[in-house]
C-alpha atoms as a PDB file:
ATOM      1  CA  UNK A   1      15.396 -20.109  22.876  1.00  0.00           C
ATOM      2  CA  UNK A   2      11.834 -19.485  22.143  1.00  0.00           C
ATOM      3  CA  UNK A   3      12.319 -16.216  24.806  1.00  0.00           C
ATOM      4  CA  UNK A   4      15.094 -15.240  23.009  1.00  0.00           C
ATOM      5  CA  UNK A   5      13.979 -14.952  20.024  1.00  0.00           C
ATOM      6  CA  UNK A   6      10.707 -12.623  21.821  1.00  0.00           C
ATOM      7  CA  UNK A   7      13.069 -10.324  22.660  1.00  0.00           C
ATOM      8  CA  UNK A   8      15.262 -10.176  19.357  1.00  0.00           C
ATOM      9  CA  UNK A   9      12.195  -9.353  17.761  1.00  0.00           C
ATOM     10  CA  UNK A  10      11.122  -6.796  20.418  1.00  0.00           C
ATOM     11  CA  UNK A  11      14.225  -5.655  19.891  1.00  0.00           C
ATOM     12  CA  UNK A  12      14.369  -4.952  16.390  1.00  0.00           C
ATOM     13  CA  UNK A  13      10.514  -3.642  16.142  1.00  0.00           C
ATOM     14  CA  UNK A  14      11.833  -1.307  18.597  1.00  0.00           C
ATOM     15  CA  UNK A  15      14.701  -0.263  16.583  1.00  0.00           C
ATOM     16  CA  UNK A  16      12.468  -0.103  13.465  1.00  0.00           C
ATOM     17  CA  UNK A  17      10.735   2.237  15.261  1.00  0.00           C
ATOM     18  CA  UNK A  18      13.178   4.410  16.148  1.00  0.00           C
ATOM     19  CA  UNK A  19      14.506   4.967  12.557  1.00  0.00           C
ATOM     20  CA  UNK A  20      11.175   5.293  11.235  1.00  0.00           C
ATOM     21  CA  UNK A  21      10.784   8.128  13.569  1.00  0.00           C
ATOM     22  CA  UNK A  22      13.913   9.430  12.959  1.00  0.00           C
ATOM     23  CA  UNK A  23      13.176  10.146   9.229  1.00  0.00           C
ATOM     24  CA  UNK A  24      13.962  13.413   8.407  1.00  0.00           C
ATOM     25  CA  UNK A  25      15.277  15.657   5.260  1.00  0.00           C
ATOM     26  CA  UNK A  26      18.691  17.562   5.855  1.00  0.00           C
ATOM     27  CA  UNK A  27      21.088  19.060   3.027  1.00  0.00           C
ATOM     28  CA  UNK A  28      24.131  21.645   3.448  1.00  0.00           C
ATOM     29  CA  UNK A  29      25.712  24.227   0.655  1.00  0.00           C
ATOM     30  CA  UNK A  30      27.865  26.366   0.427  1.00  0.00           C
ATOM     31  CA  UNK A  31      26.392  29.642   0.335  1.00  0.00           C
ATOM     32  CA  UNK A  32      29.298  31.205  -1.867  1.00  0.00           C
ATOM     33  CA  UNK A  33      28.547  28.537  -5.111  1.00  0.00           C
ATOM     34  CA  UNK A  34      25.531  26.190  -4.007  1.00  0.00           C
ATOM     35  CA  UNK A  35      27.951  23.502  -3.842  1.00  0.00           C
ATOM     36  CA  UNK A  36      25.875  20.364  -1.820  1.00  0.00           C
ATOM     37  CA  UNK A  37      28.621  19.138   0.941  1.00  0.00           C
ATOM     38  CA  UNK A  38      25.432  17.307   2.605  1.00  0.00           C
ATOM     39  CA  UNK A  39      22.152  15.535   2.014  1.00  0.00           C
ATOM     40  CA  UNK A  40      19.639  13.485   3.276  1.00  0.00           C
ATOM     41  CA  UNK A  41      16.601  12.802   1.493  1.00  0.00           C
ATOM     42  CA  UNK A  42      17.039  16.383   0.372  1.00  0.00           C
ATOM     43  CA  UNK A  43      14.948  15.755  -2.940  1.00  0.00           C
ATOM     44  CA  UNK A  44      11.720  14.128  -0.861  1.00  0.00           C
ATOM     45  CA  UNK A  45       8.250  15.719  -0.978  1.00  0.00           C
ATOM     46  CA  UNK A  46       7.958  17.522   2.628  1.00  0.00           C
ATOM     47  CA  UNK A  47       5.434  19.979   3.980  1.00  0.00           C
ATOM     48  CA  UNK A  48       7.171  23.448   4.506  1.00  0.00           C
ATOM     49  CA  UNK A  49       5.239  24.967   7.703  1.00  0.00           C
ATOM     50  CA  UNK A  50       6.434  28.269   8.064  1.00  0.00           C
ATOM     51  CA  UNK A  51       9.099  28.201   6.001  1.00  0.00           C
ATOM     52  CA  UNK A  52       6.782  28.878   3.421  1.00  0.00           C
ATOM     53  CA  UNK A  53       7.267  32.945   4.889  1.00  0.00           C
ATOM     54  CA  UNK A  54      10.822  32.285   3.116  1.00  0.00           C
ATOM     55  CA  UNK A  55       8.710  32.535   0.141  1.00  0.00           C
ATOM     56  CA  UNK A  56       6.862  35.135   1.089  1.00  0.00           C
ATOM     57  CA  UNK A  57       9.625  37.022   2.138  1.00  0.00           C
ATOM     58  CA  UNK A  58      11.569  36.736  -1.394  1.00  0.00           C
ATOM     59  CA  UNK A  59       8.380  38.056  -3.532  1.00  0.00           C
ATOM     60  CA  UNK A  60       7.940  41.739  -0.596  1.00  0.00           C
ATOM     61  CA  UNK A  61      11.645  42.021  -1.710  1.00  0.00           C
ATOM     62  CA  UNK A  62      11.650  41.263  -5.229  1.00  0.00           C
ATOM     63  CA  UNK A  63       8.970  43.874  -4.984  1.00  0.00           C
ATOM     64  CA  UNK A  64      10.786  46.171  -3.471  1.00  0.00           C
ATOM     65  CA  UNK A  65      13.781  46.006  -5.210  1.00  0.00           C
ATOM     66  CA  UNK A  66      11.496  46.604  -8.437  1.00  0.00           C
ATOM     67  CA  UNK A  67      10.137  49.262  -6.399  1.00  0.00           C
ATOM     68  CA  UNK A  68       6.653  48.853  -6.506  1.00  0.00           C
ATOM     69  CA  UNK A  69       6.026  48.690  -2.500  1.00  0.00           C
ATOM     70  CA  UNK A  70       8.979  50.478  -0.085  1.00  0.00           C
ATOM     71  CA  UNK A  71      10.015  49.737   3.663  1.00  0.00           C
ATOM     72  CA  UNK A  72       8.327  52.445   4.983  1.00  0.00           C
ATOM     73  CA  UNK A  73       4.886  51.880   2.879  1.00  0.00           C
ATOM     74  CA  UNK A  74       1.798  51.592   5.315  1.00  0.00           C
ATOM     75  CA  UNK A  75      -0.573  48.658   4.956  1.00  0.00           C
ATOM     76  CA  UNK A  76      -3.863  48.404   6.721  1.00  0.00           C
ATOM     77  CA  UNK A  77      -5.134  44.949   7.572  1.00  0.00           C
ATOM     78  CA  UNK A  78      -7.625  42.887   6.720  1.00  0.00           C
ATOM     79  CA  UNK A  79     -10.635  40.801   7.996  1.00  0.00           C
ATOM     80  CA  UNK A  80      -8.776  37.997   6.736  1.00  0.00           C
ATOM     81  CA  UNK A  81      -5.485  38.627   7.741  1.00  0.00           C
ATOM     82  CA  UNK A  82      -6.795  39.731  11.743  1.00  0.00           C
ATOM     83  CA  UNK A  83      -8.666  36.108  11.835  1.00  0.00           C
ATOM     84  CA  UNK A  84      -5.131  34.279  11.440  1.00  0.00           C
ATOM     85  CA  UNK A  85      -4.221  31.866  13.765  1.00  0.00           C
ATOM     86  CA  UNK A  86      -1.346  31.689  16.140  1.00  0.00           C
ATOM     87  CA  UNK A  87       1.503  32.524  15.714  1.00  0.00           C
ATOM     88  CA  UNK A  88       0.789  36.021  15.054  1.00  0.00           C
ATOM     89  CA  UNK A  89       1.224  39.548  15.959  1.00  0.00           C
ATOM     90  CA  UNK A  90      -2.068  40.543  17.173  1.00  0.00           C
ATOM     91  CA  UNK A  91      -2.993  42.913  14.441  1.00  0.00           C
ATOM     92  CA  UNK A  92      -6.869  44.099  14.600  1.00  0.00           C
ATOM     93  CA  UNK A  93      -9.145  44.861  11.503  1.00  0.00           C
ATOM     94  CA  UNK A  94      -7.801  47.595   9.781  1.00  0.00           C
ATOM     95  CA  UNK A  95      -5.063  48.129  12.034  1.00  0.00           C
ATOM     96  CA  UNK A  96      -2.200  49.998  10.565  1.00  0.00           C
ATOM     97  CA  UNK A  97       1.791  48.157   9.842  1.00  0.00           C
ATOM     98  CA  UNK A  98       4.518  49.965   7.299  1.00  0.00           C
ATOM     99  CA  UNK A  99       6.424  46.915   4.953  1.00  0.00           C
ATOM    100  CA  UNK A 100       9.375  47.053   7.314  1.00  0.00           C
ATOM    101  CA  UNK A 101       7.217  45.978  10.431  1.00  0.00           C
ATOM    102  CA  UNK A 102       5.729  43.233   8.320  1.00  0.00           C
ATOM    103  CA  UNK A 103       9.268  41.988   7.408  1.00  0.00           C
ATOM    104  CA  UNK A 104      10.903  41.851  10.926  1.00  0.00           C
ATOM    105  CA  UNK A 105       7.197  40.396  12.886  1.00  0.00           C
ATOM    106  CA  UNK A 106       7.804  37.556   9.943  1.00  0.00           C
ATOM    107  CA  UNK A 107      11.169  36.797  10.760  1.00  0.00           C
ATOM    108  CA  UNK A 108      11.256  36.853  14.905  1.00  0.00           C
ATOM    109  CA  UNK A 109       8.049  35.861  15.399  1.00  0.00           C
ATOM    110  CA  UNK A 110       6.492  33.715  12.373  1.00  0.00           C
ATOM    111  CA  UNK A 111       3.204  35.963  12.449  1.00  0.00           C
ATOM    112  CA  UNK A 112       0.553  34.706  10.462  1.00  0.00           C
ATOM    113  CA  UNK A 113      -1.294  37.941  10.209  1.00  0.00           C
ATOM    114  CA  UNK A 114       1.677  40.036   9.390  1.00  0.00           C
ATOM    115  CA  UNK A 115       2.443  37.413   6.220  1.00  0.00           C
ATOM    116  CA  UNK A 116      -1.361  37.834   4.972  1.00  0.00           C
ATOM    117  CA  UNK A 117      -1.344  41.746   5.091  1.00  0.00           C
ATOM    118  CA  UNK A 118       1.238  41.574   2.888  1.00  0.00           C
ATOM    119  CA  UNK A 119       0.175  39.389   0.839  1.00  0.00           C
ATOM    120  CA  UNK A 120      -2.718  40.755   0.394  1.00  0.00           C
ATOM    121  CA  UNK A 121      -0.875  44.797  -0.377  1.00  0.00           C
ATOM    122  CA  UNK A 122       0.852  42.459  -3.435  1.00  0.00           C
ATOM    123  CA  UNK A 123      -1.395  40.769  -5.044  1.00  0.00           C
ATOM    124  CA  UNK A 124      -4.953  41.590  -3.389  1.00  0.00           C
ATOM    125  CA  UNK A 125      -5.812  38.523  -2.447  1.00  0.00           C
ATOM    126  CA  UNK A 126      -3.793  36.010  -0.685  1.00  0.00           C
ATOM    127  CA  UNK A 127      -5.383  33.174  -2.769  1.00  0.00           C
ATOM    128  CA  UNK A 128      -3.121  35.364  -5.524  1.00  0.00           C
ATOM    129  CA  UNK A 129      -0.176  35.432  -4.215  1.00  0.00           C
ATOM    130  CA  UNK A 130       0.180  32.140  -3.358  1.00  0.00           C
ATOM    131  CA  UNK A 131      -0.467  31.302  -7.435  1.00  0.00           C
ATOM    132  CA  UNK A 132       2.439  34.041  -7.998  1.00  0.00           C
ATOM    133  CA  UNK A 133       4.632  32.402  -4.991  1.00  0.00           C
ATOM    134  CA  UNK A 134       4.307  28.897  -6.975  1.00  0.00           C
ATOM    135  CA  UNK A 135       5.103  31.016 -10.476  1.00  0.00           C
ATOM    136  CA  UNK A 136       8.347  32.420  -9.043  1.00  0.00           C
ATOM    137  CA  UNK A 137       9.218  29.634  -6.874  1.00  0.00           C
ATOM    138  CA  UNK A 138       9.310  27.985 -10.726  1.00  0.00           C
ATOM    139  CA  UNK A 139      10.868  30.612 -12.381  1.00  0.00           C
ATOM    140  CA  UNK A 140      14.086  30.443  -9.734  1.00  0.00           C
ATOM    141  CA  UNK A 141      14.515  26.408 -10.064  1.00  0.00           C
ATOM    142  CA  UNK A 142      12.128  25.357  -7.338  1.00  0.00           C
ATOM    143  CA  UNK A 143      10.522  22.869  -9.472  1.00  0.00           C
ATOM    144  CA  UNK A 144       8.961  20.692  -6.547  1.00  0.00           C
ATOM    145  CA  UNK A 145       7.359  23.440  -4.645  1.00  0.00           C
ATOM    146  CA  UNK A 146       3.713  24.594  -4.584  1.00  0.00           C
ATOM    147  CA  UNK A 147       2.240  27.437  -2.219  1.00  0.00           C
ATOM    148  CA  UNK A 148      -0.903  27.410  -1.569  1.00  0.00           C
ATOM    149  CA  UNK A 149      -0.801  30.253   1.390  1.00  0.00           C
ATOM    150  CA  UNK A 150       1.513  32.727   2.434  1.00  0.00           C
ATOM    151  CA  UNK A 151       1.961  31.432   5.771  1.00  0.00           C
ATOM    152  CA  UNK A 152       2.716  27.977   6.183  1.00  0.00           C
ATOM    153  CA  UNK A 153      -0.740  26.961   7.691  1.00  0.00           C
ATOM    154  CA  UNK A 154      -1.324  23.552   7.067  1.00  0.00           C
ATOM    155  CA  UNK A 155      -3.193  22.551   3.279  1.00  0.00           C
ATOM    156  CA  UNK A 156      -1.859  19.626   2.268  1.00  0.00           C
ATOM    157  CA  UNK A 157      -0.837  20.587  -1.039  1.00  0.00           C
ATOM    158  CA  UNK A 158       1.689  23.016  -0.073  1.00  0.00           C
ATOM    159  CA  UNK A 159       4.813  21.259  -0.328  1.00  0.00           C
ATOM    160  CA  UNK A 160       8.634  21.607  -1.061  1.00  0.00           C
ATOM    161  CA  UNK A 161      11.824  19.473  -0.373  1.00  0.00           C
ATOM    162  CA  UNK A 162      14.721  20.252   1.647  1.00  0.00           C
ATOM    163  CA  UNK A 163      16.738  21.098  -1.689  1.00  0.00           C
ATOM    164  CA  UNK A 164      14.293  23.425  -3.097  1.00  0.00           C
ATOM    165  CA  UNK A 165      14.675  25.128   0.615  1.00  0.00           C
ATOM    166  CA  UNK A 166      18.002  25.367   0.298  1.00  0.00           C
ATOM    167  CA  UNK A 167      18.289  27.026  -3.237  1.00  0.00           C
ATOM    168  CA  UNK A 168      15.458  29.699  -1.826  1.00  0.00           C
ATOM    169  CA  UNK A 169      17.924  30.700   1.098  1.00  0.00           C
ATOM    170  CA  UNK A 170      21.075  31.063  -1.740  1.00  0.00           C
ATOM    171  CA  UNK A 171      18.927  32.874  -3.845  1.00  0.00           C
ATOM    172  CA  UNK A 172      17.302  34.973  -0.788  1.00  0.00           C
ATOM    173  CA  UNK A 173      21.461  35.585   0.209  1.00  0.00           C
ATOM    174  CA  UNK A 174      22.737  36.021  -3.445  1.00  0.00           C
ATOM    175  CA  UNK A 175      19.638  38.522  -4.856  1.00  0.00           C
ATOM    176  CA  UNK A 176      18.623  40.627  -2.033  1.00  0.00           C
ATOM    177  CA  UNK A 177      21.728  41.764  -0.552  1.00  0.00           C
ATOM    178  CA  UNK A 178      20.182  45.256   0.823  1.00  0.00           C
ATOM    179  CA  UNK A 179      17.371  43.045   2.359  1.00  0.00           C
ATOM    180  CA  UNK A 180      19.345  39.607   3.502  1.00  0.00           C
ATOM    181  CA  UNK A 181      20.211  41.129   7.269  1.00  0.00           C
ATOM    182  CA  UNK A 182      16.292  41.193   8.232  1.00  0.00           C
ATOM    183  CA  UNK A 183      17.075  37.338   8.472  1.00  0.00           C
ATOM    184  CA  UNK A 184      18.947  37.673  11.411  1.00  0.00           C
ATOM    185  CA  UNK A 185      16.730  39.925  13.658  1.00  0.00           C
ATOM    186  CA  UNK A 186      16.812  39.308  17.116  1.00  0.00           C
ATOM    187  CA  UNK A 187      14.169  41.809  18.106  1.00  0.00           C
ATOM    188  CA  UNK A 188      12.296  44.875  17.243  1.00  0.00           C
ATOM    189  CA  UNK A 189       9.909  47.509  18.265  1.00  0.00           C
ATOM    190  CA  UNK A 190       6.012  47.581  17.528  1.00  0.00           C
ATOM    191  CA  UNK A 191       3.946  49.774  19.032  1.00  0.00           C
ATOM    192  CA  UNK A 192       5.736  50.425  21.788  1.00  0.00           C
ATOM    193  CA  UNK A 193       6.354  46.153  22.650  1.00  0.00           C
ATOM    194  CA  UNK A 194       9.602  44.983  22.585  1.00  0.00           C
ATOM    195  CA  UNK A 195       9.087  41.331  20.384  1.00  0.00           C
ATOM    196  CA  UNK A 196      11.351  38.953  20.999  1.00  0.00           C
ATOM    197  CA  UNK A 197      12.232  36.030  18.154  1.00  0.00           C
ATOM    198  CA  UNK A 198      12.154  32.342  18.420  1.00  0.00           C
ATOM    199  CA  UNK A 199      14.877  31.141  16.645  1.00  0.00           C
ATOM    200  CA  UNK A 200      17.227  29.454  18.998  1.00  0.00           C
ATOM    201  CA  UNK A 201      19.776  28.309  16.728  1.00  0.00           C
ATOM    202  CA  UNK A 202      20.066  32.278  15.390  1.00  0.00           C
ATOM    203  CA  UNK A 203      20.354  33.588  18.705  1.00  0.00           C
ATOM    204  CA  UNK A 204      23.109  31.085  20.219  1.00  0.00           C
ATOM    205  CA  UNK A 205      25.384  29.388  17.141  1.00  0.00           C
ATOM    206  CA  UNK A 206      28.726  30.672  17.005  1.00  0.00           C
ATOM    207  CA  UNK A 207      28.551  32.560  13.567  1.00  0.00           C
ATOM    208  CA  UNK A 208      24.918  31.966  13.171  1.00  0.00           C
ATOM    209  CA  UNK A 209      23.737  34.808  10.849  1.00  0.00           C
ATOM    210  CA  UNK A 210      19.695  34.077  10.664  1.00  0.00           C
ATOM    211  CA  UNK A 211      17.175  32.314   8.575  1.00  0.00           C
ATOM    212  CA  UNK A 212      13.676  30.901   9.518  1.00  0.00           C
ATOM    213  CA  UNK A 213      12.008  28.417  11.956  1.00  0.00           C
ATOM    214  CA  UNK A 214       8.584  26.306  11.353  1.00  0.00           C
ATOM    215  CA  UNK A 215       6.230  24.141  12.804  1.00  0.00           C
ATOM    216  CA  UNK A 216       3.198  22.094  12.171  1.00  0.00           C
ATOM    217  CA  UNK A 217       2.230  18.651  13.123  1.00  0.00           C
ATOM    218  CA  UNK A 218       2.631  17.215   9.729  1.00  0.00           C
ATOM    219  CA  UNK A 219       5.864  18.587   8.723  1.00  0.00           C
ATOM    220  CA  UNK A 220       7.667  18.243  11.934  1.00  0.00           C
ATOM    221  CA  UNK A 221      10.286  20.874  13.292  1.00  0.00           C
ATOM    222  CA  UNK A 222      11.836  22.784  10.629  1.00  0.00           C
ATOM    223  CA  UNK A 223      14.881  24.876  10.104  1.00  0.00           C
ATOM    224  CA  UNK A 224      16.828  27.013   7.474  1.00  0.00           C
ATOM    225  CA  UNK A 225      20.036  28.548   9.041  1.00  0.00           C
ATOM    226  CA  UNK A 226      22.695  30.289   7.676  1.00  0.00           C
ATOM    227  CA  UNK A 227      26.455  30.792   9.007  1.00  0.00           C
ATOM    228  CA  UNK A 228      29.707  32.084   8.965  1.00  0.00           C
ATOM    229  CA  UNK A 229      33.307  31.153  10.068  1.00  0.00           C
ATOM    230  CA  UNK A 230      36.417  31.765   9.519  1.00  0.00           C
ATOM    231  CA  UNK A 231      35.732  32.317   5.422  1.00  0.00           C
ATOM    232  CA  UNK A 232      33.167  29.470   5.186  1.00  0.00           C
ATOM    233  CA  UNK A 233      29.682  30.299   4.566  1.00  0.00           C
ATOM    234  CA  UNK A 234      26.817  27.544   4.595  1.00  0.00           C
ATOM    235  CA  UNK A 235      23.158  27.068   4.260  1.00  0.00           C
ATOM    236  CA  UNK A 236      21.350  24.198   5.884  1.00  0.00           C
ATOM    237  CA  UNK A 237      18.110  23.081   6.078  1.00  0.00           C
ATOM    238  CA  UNK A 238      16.359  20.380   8.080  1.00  0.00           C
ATOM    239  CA  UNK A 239      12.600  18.730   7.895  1.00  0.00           C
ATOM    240  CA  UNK A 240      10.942  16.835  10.159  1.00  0.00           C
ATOM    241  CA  UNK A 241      12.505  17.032  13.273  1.00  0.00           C
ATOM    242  CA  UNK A 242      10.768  15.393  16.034  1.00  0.00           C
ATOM    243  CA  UNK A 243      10.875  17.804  18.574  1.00  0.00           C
ATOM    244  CA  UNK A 244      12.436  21.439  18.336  1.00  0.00           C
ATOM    245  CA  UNK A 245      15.362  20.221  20.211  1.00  0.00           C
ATOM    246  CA  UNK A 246      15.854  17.744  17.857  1.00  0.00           C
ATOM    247  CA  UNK A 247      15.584  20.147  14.631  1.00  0.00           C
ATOM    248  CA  UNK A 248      18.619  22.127  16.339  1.00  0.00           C
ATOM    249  CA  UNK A 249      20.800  19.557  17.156  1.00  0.00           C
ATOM    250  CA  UNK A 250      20.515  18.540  13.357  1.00  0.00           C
ATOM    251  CA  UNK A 251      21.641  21.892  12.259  1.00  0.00           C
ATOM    252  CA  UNK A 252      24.271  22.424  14.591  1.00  0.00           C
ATOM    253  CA  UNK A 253      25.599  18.556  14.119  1.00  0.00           C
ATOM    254  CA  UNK A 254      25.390  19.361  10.138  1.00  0.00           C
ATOM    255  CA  UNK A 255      26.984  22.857  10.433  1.00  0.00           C
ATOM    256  CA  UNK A 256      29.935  21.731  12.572  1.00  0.00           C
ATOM    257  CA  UNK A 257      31.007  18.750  10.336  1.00  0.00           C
ATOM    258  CA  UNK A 258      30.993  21.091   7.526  1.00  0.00           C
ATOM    259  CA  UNK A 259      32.988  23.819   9.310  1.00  0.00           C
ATOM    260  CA  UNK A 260      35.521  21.007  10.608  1.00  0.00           C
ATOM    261  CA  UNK A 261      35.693  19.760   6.664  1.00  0.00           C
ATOM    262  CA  UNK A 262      33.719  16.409   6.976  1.00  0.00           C
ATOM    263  CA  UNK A 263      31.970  16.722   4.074  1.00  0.00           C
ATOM    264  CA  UNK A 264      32.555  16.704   0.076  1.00  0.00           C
ATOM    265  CA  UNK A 265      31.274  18.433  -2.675  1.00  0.00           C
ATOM    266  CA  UNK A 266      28.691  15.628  -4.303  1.00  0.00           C
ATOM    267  CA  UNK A 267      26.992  17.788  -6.799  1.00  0.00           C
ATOM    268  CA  UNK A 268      25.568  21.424  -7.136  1.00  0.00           C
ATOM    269  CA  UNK A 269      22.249  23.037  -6.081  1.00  0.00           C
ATOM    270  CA  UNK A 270      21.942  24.019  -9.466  1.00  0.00           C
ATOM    271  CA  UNK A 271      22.312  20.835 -11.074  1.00  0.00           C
ATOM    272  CA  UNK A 272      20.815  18.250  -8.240  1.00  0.00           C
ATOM    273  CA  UNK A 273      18.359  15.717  -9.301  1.00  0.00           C
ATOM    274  CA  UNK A 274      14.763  16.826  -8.759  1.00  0.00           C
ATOM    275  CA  UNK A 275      12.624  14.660  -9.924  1.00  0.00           C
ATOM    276  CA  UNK A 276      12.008  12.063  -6.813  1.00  0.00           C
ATOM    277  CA  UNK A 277       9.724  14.074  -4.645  1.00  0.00           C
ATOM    278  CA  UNK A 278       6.879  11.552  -4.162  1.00  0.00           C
ATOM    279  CA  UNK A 279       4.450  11.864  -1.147  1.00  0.00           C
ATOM    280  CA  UNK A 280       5.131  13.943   2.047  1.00  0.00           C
ATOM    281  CA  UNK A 281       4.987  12.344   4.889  1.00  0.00           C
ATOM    282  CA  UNK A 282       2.992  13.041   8.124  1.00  0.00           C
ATOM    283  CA  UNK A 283       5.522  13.368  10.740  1.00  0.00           C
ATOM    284  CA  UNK A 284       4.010  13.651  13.780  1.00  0.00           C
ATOM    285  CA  UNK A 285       0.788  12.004  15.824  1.00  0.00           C
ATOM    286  CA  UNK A 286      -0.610  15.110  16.302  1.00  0.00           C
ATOM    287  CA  UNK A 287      -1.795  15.175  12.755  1.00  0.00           C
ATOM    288  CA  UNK A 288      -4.532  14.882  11.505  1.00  0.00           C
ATOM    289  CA  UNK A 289      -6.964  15.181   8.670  1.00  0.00           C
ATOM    290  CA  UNK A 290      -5.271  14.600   5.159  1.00  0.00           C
ATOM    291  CA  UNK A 291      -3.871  10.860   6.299  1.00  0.00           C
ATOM    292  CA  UNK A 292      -5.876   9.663   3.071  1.00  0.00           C
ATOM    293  CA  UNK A 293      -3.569  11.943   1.344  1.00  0.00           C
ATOM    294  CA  UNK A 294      -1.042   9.089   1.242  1.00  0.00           C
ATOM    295  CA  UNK A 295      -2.958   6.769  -0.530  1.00  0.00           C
ATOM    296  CA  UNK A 296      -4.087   9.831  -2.743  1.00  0.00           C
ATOM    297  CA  UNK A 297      -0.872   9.544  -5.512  1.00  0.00           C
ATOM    298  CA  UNK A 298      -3.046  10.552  -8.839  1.00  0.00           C
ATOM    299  CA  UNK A 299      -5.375  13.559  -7.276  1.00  0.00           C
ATOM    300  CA  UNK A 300      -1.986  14.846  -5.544  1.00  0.00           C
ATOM    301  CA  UNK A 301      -0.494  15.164  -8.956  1.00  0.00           C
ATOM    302  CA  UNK A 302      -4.091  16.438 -10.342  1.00  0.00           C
ATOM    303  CA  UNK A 303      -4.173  18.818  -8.345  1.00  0.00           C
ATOM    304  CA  UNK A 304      -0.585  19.953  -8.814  1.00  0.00           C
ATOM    305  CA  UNK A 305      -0.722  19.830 -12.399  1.00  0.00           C
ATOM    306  CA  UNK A 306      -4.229  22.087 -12.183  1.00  0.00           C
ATOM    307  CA  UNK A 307      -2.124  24.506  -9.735  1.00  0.00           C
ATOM    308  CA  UNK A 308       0.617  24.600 -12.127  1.00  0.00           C
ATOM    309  CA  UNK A 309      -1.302  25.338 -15.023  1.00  0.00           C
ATOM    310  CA  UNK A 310      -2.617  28.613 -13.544  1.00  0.00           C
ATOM    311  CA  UNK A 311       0.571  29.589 -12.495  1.00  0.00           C
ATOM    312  CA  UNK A 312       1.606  29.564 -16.613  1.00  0.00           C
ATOM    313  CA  UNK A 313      -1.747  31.185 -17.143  1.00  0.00           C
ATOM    314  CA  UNK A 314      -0.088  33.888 -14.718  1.00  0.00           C
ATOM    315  CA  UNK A 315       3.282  33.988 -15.874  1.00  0.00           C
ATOM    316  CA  UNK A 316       2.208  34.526 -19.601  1.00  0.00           C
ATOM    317  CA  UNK A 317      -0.314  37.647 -18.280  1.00  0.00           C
ATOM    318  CA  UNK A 318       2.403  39.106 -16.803  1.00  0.00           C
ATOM    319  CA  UNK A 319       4.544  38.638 -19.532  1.00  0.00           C
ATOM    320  CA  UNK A 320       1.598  40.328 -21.951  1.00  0.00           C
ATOM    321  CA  UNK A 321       1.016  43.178 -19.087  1.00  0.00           C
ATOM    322  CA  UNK A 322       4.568  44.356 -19.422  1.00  0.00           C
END
């Protein structure tokens, strides 16, 4: 009896952790009206990685469709934006890329360097922009995401939630339709190398039209993918996978039960709940630094509430400027 009982609790510590690793953040819309057909812990705090270039992405073309930078503008790069760490495009001090090249090294290959030179042509400093990223993110109904970088690199108070992810893509889709197809790049051409992107679940789903990978130990194996069949259109996102295989088989698991019409509407992008964030976890062992983080409740919101203040400080100078 006694041995039973060893391995019923073996058992079930195994099990326990197996769900506990296992935790991750999934939701699915539809594209055409931000209905949710999907969710799982879609309103919890989670660190974004390089999703974060999503972000990025919006404000080069919100600025270009204001036009104040164009496609074929030429940027020259920075001290700061050449010491970026992988993954990057290899781009030396004052090297020369136009806003197009920018755009497409962001999307197939998640460059670091590429995000920072243009962050840097928009707002000077990428310190900046990542005070304006927050401001719009706000402005757009992102209301539990802070940037604190333009890349994804890991700061632990850069974080956003699988919904706010999800209502970046629709707006990405529904705002920027001359700009939307960069998303699903395959490839392109820069100087003279043919680069190649990394997004598996672009390249090889059956209607897959593009979106964004990320990675970092803390957040897990991220993914925001959009696609298309027969006159269904959806958005998912998923946080925290375990392995990259694992953040794929999420996606394609989610977007074929909503394609087969699994799934009903529960509520609306628009009008989801988003006001149980808490604390994002740290996914992975290979983290580290920031564990303390956890136990670190009243600086976290602090230091949120300081960040958010400057980004009103911003918001109202702009609104004075113009």
């Amino acid at each position: 009896m006694k041995l039973f009982l060893l391995i019923l609790n073996a058992a079930c510590l195994l099990l326990a952790s197996q769900t506990t690793q296992a935790r991750h953040a999934e939701i699915l819309i539809d594209a055409e009206n931000g209905n949710v057909l999907h969710n799982i812990e879609a309103a919890q705090s989670w660190y974004p990685a390089s999703l974060t270039k999503m972000m990025t992405l919006y404000m080069t073309f919100d600025a270009l469709n204001n036009g104040e930078i164009h496609l074929h503008d030429t940027m020259h790069t920075s001290h700061h934006a050449s010491r970026q760490p992988q993954s990057r495009l290899g781009l030396h001090f004052n090297e020369r890329i136009t806003v197009e090249e920018a755009i497409l090294a962001i999307v197939t290959r998640s460059a670091n360097d590429a995000s920072v030179v243009l962050a840097e042509h928009l707002a000077v400093t990428e310190d900046n922009f990542a005070i304006r990223m927050t401001a719009k993110a706000h402005s757009i109904g992102m209301y539990n995401s802070y940037f604190m970088n333009a890349t994804g690199l890991p700061n632990d108070w850069q974080v956003t939630t699988a919904r706010d992810l999800a209502l970046l893509a629709f707006k990405l889709q529904h705002n920027f339709h001359d700009y939307y197809h960069y998303f699903g790049a395959h490839n392109f051409i820069f100087k003279g190398r043919k680069m190649f992107g990394i997004n598996r679940f672009t390249a090889t789903y059956d209607g897959a039209e593009g979106m964004k990978t990320g990675f970092t130990c803390n957040s897990g194996y991220n993914l925001v993918s959009s696609a298309s069949r027969n006159g269904k259109h959806f958005i998912g996102v998923i946080l925290g996978g375990r392995t990259s295989n694992e953040r794929y088989n999420l996606m394609t698991n989610q977007m074929n039960h909503g394609f087969a019409n699994d799934y009903n509407v529960t509520t609306n992008i628009g009008t989801m709940p988003t006001n149980s964030a808490g604390l994002p976890p740290h996914q992975l062992d290979c983290a580290s630094g920031g564990a303390s983080h956890h136990d670190a409740s009243k600086g976290y919101h602090q230091h949120h509430t300081k960040h958010l203040n400057k980004t009103k400080a911003h918001q109202r100078k702009h609104k004075k400027h113009h």
